[in-house]
N, C-alpha and C. Protein backbone atom coordinates (compact mmCIF):
# COMPACT_ATOMS: atom_id res chain seq x y z
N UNK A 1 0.82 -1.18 0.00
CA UNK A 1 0.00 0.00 0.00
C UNK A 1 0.87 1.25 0.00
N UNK A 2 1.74 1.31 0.47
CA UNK A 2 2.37 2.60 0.67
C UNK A 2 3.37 2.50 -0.93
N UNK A 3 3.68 1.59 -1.41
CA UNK A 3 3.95 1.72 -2.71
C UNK A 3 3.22 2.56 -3.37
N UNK A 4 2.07 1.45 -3.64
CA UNK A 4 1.07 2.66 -4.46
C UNK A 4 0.85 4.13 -3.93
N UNK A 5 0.59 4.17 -2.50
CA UNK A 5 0.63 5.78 -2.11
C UNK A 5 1.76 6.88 -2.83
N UNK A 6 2.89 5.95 -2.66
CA UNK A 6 4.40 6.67 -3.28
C UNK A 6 3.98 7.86 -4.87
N UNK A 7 3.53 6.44 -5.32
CA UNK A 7 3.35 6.50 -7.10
C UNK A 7 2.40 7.61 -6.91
N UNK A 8 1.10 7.46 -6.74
CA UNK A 8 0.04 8.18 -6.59
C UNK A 8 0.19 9.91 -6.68
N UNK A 9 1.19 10.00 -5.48
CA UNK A 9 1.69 10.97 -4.72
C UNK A 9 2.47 12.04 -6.08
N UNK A 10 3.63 10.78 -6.44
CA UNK A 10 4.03 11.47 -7.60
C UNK A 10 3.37 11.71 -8.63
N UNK A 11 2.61 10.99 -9.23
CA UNK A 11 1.99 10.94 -10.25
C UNK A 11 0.69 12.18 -10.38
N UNK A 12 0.09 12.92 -9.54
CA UNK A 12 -0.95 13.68 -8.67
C UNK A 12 0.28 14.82 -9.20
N UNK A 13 1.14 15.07 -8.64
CA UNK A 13 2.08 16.10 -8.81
C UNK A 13 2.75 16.25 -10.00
N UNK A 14 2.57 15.28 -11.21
CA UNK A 14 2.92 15.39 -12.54
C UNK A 14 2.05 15.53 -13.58
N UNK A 15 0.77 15.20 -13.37
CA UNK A 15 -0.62 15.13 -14.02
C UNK A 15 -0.62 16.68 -14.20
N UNK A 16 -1.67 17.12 -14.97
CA UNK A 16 -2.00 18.18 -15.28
C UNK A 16 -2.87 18.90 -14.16
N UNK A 17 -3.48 19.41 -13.24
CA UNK A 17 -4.12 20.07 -12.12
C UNK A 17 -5.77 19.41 -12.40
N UNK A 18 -6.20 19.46 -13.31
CA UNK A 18 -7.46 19.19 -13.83
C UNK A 18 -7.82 17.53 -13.88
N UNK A 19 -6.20 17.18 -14.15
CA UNK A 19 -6.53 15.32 -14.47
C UNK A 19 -6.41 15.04 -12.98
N UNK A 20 -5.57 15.47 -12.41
CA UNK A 20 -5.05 15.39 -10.76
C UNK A 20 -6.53 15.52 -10.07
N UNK A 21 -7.37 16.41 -10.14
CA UNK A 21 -8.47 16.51 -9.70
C UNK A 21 -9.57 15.48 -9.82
N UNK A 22 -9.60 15.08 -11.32
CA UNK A 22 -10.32 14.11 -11.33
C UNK A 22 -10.20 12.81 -10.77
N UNK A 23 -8.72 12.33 -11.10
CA UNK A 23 -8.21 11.78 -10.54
C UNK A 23 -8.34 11.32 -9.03
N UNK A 24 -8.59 12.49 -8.26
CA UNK A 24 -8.86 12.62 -6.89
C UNK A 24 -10.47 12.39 -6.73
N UNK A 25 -10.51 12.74 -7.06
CA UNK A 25 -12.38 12.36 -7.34
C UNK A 25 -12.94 11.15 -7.39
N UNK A 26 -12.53 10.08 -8.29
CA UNK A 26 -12.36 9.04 -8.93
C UNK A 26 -12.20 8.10 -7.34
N UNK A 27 -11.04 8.32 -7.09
CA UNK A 27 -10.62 7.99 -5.70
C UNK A 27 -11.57 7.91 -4.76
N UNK A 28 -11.99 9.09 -4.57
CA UNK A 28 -12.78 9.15 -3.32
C UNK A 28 -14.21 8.38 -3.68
N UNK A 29 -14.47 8.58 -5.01
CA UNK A 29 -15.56 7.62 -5.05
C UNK A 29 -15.99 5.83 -4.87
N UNK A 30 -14.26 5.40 -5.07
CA UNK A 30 -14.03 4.41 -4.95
C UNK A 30 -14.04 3.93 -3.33
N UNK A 31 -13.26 4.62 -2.89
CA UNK A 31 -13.45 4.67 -1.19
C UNK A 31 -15.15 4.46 -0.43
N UNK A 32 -15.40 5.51 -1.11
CA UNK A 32 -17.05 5.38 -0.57
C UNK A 32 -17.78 4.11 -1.12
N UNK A 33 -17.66 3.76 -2.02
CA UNK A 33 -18.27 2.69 -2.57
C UNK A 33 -17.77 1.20 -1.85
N UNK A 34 -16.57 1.11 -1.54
CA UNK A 34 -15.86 0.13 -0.41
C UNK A 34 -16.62 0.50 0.89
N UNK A 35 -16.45 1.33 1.26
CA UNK A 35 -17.66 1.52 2.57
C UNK A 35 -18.54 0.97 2.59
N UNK A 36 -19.66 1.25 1.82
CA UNK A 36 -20.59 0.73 1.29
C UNK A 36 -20.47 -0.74 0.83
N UNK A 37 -19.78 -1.33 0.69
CA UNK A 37 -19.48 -2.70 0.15
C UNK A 37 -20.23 -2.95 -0.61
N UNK A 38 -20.05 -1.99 -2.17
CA UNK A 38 -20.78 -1.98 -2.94
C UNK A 38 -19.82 -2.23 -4.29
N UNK A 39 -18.72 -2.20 -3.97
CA UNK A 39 -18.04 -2.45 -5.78
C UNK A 39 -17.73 -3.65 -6.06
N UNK A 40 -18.36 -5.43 -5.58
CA UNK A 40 -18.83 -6.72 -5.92
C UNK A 40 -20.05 -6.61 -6.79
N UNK A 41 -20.70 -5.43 -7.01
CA UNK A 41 -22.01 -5.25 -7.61
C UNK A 41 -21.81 -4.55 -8.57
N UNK A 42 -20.64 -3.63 -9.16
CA UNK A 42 -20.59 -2.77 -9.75
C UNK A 42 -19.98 -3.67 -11.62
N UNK A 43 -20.89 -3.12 -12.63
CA UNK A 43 -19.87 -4.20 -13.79
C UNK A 43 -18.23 -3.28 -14.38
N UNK A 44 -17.34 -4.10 -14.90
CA UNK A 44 -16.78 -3.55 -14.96
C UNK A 44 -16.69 -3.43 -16.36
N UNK A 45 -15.64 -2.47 -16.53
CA UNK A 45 -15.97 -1.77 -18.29
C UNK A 45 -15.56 -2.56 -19.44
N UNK A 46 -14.58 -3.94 -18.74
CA UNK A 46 -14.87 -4.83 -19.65
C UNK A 46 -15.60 -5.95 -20.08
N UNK A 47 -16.48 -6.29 -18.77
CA UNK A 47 -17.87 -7.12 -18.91
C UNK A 47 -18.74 -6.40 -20.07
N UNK A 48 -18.97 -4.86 -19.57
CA UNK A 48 -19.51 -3.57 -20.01
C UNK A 48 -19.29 -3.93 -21.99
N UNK A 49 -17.83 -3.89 -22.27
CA UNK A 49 -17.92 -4.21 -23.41
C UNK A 49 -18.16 -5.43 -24.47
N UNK A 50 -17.87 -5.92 -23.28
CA UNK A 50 -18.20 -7.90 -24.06
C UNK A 50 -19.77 -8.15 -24.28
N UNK A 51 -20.70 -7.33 -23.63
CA UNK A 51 -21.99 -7.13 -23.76
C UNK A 51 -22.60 -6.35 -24.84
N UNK A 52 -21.67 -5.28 -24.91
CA UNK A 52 -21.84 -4.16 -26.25
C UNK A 52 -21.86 -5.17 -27.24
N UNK A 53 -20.66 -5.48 -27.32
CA UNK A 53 -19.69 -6.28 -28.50
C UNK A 53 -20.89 -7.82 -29.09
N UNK A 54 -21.41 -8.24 -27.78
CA UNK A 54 -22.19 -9.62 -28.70
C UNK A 54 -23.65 -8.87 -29.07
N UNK A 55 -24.11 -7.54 -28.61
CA UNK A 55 -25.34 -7.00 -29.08
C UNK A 55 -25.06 -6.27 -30.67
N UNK A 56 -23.61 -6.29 -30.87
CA UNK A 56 -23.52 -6.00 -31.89
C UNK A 56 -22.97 -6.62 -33.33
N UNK A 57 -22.63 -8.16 -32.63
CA UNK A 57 -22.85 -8.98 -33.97
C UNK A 57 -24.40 -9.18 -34.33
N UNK A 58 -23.61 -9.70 -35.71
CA UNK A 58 -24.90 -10.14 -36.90
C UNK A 58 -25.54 -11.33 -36.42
């Protein structure tokens, strides 16, 4: 964990102010949603596309 904190840390401070923000955002939403013990329920964007993808064969 504190790895990733490291990276984060830097990475937050190299991003552009705007991506950094979102970025931070993103985060905190994820946090809350672990609270909630709610992101086992959530699909992810590549289930998301494998669903697109067979609604859109012939």
């Amino acid at each position: 964990m504190d790895a990733l904190i490291e990276e984060l840390s830097t990475k937050l401070s190299y991003w552009q102010p705007t991506v950094a923000e979102q970025v931070r955002h993103c985060i905190l939403e994820i946090i809350e949603m672990a609270d909630q013990d709610v992101l086992d329920i959530l699909r992810t964007r590549t289930v998301e596309q494998e669903v697109l993808d067979l609604l859109d064969e012939p």
